[in-house]
Protein backbone atom coordinates (compact mmCIF):
# COMPACT_ATOMS: atom_id res chain seq x y z
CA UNK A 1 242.73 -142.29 120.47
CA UNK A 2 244.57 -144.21 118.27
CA UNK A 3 245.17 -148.81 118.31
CA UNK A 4 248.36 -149.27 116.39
CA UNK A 5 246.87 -152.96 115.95
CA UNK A 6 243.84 -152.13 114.03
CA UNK A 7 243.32 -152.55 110.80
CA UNK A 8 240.98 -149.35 110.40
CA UNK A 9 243.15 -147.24 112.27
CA UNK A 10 246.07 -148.20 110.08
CA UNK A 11 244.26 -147.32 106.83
CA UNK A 12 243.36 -143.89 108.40
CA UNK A 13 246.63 -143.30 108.72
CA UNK A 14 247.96 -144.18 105.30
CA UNK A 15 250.04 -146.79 106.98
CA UNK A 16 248.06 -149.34 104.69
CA UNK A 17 246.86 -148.59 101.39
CA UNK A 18 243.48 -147.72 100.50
CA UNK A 19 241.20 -146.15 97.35
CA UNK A 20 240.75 -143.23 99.18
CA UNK A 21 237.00 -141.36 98.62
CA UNK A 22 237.02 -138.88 101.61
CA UNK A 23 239.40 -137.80 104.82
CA UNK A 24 239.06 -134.89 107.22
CA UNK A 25 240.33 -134.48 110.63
CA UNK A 26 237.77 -136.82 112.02
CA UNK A 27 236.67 -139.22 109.53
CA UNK A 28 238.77 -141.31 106.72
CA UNK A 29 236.67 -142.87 103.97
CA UNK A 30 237.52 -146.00 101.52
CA UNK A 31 236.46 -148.42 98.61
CA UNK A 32 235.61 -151.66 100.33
CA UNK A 33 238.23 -153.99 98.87
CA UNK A 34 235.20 -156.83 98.52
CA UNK A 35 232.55 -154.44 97.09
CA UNK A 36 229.02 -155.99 97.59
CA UNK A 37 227.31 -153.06 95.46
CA UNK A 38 228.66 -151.63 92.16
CA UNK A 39 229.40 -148.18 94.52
CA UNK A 40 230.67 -149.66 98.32
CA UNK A 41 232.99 -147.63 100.46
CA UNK A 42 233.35 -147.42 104.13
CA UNK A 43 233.69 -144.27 106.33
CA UNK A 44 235.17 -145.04 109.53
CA UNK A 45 236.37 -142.36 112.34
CA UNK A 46 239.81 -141.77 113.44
CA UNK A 47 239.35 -142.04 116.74
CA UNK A 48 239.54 -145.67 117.62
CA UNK A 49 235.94 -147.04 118.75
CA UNK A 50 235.49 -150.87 118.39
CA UNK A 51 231.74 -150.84 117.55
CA UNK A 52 228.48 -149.11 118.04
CA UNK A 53 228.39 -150.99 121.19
CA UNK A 54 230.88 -148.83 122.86
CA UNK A 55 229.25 -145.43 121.61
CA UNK A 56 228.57 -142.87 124.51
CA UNK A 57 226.37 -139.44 124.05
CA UNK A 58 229.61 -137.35 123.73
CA UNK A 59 230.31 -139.17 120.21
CA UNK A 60 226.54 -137.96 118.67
CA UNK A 61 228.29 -135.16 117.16
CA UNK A 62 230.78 -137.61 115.46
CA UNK A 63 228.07 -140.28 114.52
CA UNK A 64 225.60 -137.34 112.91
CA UNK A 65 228.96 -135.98 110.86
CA UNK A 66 229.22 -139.61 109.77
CA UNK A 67 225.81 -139.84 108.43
CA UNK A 68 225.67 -136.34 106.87
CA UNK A 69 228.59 -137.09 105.04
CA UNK A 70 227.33 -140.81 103.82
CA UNK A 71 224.76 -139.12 101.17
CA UNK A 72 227.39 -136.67 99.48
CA UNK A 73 229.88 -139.18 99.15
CA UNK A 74 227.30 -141.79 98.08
CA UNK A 75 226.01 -139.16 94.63
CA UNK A 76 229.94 -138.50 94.43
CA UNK A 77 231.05 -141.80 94.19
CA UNK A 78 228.24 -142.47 91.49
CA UNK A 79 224.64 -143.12 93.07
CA UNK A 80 221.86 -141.85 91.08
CA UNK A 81 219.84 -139.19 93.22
CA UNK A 82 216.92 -139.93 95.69
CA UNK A 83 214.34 -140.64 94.74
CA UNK A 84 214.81 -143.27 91.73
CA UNK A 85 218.65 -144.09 93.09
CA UNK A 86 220.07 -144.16 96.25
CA UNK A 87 222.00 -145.72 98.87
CA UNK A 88 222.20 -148.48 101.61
CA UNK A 89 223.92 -147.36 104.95
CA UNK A 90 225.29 -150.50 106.91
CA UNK A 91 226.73 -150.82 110.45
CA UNK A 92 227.81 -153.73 111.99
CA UNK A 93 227.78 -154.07 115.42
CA UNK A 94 229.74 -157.72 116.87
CA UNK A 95 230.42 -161.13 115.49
CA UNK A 96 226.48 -161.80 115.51
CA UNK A 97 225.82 -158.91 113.94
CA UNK A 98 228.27 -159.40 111.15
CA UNK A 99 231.44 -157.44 111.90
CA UNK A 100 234.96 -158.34 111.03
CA UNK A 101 236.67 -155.44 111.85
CA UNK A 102 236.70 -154.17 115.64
CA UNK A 103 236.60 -150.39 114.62
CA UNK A 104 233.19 -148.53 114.27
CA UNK A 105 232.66 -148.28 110.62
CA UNK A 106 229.91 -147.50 108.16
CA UNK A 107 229.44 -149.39 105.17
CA UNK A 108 227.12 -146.96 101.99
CA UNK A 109 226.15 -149.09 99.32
CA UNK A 110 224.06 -148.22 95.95
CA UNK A 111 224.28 -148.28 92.35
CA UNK A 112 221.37 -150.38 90.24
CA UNK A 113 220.39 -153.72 92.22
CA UNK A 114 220.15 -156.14 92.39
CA UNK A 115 223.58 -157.14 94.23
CA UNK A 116 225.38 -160.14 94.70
CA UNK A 117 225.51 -159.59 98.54
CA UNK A 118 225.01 -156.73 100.88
């Protein structure tokens, strides 16, 4: 399932640039374009789901592929290993709980701290 009027779905789809880190058939991954952490990318899925809010059991599967993927990307994209590095993992979920973007996403952010925001 696909919203031709999100933003995150558009991306995905290469109909909107991005600084690509990761894609597959289910997930797309991107630099944040307003990095709060020297390393900051976002890995969203391609199937259109405005927030955790909406998650059902039949999307664990998608959701654990998310977070096994977060702490590859996070060394490849220039986090120094657990246990003296690593990485923040972020999910927004509504206005009051800080997201902008009505698609499910997943915000990894590391790299030496401290940060201006995050």
């Amino acid at each position: 399932m696909h919203d031709a009027n999100c933003l995150f779905c558009k991306i995905a789809a290469g109909a909107i640039p991005s600084r690509k880190v990761h894609e597959d058939e289910e997930l797309f991954a991107f630099h944040d374009i307003h990095p709060h952490a020297p390393v900051h990318f976002l890995i969203v899925p391609r199937l259109h789901l405005p927030s955790m809010a909406q998650v059902q059991a039949e999307h664990a599967g998608l959701l654990g592929r998310m977070m096994a993927l977060a702490p590859r990307l996070a060394l490849e994209q220039g986090c120094r290993p657990y246990p003296e590095g690593g990485f923040r993992i972020v999910v927004n979920t509504g206005r009051e709980g800080g997201q902008e973007v009505d698609h499910l996403h997943m915000h990894v952010m590391g790299g030496p701290r401290p940060w201006a925001r995050g």
